[in-house]
Structure formats: structure tokens, C-alpha cells
PDB file of N, CA and C in Angstrom:
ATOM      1  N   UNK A   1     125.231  24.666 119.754  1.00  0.00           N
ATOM      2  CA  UNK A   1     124.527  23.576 120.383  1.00  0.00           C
ATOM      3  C   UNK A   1     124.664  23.719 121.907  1.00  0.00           C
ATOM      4  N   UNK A   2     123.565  23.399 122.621  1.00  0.00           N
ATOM      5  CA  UNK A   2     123.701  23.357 124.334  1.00  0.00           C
ATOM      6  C   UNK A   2     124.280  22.111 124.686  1.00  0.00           C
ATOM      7  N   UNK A   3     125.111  22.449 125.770  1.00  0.00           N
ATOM      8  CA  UNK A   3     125.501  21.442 125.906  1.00  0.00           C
ATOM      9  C   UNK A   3     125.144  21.334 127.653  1.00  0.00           C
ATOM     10  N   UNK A   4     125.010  20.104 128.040  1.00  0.00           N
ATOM     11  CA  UNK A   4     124.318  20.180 129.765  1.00  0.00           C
ATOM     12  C   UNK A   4     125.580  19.215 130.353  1.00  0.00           C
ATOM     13  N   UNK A   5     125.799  20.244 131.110  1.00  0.00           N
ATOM     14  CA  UNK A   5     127.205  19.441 132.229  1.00  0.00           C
ATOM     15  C   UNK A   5     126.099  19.361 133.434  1.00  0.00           C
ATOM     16  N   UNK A   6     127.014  17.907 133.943  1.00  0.00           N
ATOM     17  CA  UNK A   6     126.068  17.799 135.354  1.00  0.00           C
ATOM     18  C   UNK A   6     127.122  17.927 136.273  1.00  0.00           C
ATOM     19  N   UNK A   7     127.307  18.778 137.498  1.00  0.00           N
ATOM     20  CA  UNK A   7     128.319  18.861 138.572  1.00  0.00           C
ATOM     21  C   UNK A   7     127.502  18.636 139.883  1.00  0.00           C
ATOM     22  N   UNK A   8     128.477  18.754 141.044  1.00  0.00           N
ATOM     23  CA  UNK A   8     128.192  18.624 142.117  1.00  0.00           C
ATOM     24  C   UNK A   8     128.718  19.542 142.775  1.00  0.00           C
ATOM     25  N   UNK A   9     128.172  20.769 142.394  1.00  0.00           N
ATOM     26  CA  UNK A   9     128.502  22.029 143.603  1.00  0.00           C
ATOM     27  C   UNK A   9     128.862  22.195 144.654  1.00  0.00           C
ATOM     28  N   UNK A  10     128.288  21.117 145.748  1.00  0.00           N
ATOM     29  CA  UNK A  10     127.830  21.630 146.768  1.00  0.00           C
ATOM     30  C   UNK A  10     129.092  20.258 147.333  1.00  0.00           C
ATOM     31  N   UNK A  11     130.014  19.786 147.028  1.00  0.00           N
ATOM     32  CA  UNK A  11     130.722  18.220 147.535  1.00  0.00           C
ATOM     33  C   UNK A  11     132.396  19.383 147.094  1.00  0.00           C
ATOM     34  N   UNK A  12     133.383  18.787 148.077  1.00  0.00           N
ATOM     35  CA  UNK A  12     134.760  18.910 147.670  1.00  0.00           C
ATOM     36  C   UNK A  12     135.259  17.882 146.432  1.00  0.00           C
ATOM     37  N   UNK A  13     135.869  18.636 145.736  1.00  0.00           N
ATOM     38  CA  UNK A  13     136.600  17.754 144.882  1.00  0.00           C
ATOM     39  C   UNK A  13     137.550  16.834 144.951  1.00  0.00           C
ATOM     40  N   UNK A  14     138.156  17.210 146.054  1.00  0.00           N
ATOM     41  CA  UNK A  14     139.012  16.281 146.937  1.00  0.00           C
ATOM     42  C   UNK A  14     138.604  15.203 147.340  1.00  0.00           C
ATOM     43  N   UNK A  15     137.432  15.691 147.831  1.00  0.00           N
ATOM     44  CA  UNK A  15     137.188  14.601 149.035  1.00  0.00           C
ATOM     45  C   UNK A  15     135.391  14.532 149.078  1.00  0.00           C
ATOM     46  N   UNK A  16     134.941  13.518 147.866  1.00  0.00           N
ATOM     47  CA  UNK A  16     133.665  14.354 147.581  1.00  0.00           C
ATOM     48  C   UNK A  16     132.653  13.781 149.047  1.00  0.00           C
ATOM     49  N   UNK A  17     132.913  13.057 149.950  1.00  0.00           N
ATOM     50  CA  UNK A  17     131.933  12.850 151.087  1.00  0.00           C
ATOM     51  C   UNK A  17     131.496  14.122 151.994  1.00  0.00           C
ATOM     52  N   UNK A  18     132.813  15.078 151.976  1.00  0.00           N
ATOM     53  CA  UNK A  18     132.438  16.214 152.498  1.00  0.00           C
ATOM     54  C   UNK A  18     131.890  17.408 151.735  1.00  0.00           C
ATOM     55  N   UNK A  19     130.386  17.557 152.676  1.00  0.00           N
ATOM     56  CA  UNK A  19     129.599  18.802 152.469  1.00  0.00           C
ATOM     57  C   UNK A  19     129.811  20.236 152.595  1.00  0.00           C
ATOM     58  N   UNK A  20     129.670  20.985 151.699  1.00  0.00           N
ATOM     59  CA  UNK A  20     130.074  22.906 151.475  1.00  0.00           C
ATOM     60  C   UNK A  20     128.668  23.360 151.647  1.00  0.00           C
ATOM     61  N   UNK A  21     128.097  23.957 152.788  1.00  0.00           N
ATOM     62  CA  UNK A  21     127.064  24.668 152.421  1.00  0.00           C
ATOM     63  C   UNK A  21     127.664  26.141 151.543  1.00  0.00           C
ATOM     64  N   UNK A  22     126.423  27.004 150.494  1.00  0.00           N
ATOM     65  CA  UNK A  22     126.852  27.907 150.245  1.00  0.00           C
ATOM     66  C   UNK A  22     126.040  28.911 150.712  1.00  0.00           C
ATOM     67  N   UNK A  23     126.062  30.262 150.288  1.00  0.00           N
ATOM     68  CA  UNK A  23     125.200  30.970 150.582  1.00  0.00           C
ATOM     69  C   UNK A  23     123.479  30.708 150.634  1.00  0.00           C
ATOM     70  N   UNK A  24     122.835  30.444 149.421  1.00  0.00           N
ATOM     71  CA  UNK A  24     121.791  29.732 149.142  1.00  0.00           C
ATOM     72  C   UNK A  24     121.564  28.922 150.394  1.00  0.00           C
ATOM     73  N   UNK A  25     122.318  27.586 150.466  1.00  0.00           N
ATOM     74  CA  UNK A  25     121.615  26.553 151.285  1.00  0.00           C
ATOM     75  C   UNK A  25     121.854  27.292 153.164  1.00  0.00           C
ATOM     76  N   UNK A  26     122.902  28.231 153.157  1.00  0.00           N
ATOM     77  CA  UNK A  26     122.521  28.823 154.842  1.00  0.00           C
ATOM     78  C   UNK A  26     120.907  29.667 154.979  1.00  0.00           C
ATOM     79  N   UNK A  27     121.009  30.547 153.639  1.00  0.00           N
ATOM     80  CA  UNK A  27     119.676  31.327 153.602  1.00  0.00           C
ATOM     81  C   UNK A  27     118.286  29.781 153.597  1.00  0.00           C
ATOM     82  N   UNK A  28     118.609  28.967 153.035  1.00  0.00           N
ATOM     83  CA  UNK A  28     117.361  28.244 153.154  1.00  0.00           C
ATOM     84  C   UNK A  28     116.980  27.276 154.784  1.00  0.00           C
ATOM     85  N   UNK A  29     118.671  27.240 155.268  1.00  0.00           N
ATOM     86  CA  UNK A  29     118.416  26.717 156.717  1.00  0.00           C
ATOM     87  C   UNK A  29     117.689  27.359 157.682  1.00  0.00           C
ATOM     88  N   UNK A  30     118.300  28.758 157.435  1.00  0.00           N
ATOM     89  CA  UNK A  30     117.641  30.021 158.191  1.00  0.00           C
ATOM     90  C   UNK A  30     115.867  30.084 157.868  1.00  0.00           C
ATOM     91  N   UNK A  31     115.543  30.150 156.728  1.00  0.00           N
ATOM     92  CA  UNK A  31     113.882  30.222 156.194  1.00  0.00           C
ATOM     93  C   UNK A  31     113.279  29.202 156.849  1.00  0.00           C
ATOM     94  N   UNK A  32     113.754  27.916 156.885  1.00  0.00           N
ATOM     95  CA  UNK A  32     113.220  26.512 157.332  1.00  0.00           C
ATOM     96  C   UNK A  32     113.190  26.837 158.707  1.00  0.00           C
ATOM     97  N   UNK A  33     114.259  27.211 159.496  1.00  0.00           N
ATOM     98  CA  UNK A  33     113.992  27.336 161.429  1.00  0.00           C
ATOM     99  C   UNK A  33     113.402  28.387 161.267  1.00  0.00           C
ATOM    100  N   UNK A  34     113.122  29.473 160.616  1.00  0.00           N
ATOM    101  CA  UNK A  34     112.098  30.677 160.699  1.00  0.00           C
ATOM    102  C   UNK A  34     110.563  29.914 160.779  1.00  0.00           C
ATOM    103  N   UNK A  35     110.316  28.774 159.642  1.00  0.00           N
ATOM    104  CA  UNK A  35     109.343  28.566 159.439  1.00  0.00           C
ATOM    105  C   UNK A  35     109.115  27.353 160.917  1.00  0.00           C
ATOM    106  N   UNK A  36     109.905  26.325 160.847  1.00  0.00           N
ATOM    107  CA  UNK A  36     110.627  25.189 162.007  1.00  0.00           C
ATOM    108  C   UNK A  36     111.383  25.342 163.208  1.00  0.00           C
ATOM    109  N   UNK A  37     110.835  25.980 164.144  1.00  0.00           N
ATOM    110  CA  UNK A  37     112.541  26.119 164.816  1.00  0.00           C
ATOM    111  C   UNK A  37     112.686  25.054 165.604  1.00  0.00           C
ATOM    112  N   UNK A  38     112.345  23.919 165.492  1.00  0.00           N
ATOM    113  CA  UNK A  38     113.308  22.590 165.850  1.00  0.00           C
ATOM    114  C   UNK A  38     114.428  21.421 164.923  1.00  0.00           C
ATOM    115  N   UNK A  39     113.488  22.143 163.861  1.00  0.00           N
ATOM    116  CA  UNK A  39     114.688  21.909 162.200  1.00  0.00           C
ATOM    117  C   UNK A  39     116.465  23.008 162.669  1.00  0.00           C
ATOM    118  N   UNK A  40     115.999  24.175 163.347  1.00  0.00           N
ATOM    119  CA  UNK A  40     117.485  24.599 163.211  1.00  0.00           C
ATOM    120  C   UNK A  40     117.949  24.640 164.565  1.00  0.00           C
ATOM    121  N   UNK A  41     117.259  24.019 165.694  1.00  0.00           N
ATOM    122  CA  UNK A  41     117.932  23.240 166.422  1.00  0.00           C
ATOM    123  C   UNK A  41     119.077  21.764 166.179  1.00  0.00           C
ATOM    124  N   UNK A  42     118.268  20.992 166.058  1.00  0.00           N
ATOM    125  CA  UNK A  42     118.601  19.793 165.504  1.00  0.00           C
ATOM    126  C   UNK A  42     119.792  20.293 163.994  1.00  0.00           C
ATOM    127  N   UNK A  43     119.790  21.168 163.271  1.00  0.00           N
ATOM    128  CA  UNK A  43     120.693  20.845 162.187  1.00  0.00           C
ATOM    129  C   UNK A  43     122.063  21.941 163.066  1.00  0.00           C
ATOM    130  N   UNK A  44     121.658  22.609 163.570  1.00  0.00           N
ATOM    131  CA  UNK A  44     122.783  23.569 164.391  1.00  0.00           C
ATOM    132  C   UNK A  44     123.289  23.160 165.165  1.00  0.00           C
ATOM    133  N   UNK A  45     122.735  22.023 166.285  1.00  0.00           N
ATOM    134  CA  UNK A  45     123.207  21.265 166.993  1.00  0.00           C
ATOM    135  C   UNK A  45     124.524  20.382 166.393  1.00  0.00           C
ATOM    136  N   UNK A  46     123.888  19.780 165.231  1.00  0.00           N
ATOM    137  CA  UNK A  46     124.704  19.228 164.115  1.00  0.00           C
ATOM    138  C   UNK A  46     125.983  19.203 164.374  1.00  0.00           C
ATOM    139  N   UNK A  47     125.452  20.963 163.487  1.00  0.00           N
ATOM    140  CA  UNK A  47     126.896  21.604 162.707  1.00  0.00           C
ATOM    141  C   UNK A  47     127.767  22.293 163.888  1.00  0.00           C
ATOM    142  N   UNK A  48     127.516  22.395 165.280  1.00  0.00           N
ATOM    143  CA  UNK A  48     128.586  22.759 166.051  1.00  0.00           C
ATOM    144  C   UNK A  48     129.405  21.882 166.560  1.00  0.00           C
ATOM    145  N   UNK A  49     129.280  20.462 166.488  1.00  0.00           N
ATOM    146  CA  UNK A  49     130.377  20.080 166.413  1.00  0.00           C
ATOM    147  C   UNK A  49     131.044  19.559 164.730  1.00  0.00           C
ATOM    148  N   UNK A  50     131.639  20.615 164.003  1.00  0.00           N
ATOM    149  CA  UNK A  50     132.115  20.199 163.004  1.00  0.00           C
ATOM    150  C   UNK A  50     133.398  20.931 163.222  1.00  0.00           C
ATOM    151  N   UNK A  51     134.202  20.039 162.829  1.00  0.00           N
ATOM    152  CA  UNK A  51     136.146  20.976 162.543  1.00  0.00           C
ATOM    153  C   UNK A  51     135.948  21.925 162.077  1.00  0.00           C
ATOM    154  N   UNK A  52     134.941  22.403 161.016  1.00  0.00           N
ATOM    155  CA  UNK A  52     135.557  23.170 159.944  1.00  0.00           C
ATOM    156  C   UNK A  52     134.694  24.834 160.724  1.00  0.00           C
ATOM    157  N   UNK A  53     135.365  25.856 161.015  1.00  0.00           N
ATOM    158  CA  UNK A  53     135.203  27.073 161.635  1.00  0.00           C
ATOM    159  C   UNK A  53     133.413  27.580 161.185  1.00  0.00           C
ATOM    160  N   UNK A  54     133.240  27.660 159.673  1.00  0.00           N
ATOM    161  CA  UNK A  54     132.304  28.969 159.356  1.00  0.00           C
ATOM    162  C   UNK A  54     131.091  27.527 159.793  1.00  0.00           C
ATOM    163  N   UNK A  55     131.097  26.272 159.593  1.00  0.00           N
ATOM    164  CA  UNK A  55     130.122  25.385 159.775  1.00  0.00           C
ATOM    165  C   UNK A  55     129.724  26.035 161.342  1.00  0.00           C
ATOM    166  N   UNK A  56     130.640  25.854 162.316  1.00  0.00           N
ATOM    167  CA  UNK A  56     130.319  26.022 163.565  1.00  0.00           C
ATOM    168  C   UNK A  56     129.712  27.392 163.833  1.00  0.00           C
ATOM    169  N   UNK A  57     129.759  28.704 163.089  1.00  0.00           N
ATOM    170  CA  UNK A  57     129.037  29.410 163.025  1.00  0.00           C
ATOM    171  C   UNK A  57     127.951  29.732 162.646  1.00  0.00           C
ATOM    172  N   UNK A  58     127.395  29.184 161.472  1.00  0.00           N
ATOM    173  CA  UNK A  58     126.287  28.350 160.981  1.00  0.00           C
ATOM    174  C   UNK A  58     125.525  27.814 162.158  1.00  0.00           C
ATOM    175  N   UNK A  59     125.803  26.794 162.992  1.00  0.00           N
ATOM    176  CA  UNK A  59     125.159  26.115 163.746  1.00  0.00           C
ATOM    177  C   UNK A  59     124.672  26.791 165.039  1.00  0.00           C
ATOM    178  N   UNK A  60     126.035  27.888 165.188  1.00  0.00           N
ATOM    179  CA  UNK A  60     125.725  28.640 166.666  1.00  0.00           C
ATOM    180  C   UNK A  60     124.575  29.490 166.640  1.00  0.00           C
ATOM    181  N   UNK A  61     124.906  30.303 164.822  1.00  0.00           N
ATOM    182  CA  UNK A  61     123.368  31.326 164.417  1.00  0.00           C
ATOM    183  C   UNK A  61     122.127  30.434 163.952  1.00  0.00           C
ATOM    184  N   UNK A  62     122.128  28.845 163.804  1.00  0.00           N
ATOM    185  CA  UNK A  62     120.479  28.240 163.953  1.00  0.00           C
ATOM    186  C   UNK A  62     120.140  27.883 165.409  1.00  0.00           C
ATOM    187  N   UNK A  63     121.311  27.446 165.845  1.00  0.00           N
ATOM    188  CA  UNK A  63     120.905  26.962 167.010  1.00  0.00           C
ATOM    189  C   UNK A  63     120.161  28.624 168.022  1.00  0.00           C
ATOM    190  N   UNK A  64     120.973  29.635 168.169  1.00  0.00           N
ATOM    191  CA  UNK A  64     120.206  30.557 168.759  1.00  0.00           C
ATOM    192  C   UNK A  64     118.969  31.274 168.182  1.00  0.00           C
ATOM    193  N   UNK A  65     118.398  31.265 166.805  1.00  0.00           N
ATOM    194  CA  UNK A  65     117.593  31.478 166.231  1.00  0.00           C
ATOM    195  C   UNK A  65     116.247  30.628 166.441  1.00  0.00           C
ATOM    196  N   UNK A  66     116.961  29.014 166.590  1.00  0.00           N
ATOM    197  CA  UNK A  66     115.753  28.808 167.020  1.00  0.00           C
ATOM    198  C   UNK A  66     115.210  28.502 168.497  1.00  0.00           C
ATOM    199  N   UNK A  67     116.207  28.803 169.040  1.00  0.00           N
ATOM    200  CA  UNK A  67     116.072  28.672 170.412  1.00  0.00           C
ATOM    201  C   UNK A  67     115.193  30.100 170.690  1.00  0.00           C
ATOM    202  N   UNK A  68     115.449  31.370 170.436  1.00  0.00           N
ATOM    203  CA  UNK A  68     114.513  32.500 170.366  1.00  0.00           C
ATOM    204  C   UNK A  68     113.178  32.144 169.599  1.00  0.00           C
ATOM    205  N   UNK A  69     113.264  31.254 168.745  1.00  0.00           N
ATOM    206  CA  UNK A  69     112.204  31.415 168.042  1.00  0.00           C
ATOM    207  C   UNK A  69     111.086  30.639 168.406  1.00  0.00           C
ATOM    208  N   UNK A  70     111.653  29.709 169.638  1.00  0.00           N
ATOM    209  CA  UNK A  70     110.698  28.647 170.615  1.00  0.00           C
ATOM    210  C   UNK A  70     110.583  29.485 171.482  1.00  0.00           C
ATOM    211  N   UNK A  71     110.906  29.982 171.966  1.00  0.00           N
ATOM    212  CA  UNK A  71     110.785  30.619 173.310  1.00  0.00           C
ATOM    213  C   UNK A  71     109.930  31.739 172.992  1.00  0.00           C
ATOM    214  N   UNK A  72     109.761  32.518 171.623  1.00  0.00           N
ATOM    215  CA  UNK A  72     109.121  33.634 171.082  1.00  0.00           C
ATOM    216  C   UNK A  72     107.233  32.925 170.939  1.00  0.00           C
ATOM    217  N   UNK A  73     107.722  31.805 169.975  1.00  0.00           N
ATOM    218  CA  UNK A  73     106.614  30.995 170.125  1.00  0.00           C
ATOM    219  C   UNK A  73     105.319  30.577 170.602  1.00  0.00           C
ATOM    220  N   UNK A  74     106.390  29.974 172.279  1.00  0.00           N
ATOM    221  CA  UNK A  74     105.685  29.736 173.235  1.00  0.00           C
ATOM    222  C   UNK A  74     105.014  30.716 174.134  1.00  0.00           C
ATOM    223  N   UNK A  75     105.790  31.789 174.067  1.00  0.00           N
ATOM    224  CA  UNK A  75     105.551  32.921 174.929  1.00  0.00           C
ATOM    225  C   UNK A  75     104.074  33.608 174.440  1.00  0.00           C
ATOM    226  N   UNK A  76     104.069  33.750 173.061  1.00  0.00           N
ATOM    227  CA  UNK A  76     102.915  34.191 172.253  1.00  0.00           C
ATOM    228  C   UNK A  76     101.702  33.250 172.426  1.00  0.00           C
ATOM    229  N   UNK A  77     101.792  32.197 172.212  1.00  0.00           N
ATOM    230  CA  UNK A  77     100.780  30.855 173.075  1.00  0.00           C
ATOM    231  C   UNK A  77      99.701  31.028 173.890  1.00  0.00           C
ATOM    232  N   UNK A  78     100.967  31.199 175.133  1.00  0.00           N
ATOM    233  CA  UNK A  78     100.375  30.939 176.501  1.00  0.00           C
ATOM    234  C   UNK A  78      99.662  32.547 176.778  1.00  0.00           C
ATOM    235  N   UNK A  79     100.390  33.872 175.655  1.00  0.00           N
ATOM    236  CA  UNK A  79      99.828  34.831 176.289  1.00  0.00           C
ATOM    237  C   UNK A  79      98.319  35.209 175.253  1.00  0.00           C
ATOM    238  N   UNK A  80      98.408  34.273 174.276  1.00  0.00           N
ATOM    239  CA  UNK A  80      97.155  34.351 173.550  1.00  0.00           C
ATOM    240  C   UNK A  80      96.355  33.629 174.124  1.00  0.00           C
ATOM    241  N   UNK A  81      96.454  32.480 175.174  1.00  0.00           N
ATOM    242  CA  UNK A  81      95.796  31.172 175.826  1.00  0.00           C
ATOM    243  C   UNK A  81      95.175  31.991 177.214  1.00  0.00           C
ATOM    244  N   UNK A  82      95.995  33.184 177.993  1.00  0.00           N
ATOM    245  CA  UNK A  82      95.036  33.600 178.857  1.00  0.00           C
ATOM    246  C   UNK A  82      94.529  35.049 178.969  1.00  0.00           C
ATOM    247  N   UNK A  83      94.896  35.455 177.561  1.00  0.00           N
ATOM    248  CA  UNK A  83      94.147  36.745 177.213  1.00  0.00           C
ATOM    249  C   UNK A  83      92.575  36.577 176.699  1.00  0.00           C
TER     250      UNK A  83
END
């Protein structure tokens, strides 16, 4: 017989208010500021100030991703706007 457990992956067991990103949800932050890059401003901004070390790395690689990726953006724009 199947049996269906429901968990919460992504919460400490300890302490379930605090959030674990895992692999999955960094790859989908990254896809979203690829697609958004003011989504991984704003969530990188976030996550650099968090205690916990790999979060703050997380935030440093959206936050510069999408900071290139505005600036890549815009640059393409203005040079499609007076070509």
C-alpha cells in the first residue's frame, strides 16, 4: 500500500520559522534574476544580511548577477535605441 507522508523540507526541525534554501530553490533564484534581475536584487539584498554564511553568499552571487544583468540590459537598449 502507498503510503503519502507530508514533510517540510525546506524549514529546520528545530526551529521550524527558519528557512534552508537547497540546491533546487538557489538554481530557481538564479533562473528568476536571469529572467528578473530586480527579483535577485531585492532577494540578495535580503539574504546578505543573514547570520547564516552560505545565505550571504547566495545573496552576494544574486545581488551581482543582477546587477550585471541590468546594466547588460540597459546597455543593449540604448545601443539598439541609437543604432
Amino acid at each position: 500500500m502507498l503510503q503519502l507522508v507530508i514533510t517540510k523540507p525546506y524549514t529546520s526541525p528545530s526551529n521550524p520559522s527558519i528557512f534552508h534554501l537547497d540546491a533546487v530553490g538557489i538554481t530557481l533564484l538564479i533562473v528568476s534574476t536571469l529572467i528578473f534581475p530586480p527579483a535577485g536584487l531585492v532577494i540578495g539584498g535580503l539574504a546578505l544580511f543573514s547570520d547564516q554564511q552560505d545565505k550571504q553568499y547566495s545573496g552576494k552571487m544574486l545581488m551581482l548577477l543582477g546587477i550585471f544583468l541590468s546594466i547588460l540590459e540597459f546597455g543593449l537598449f540604448y545601443i539598439r535605441l541609437f543604432l
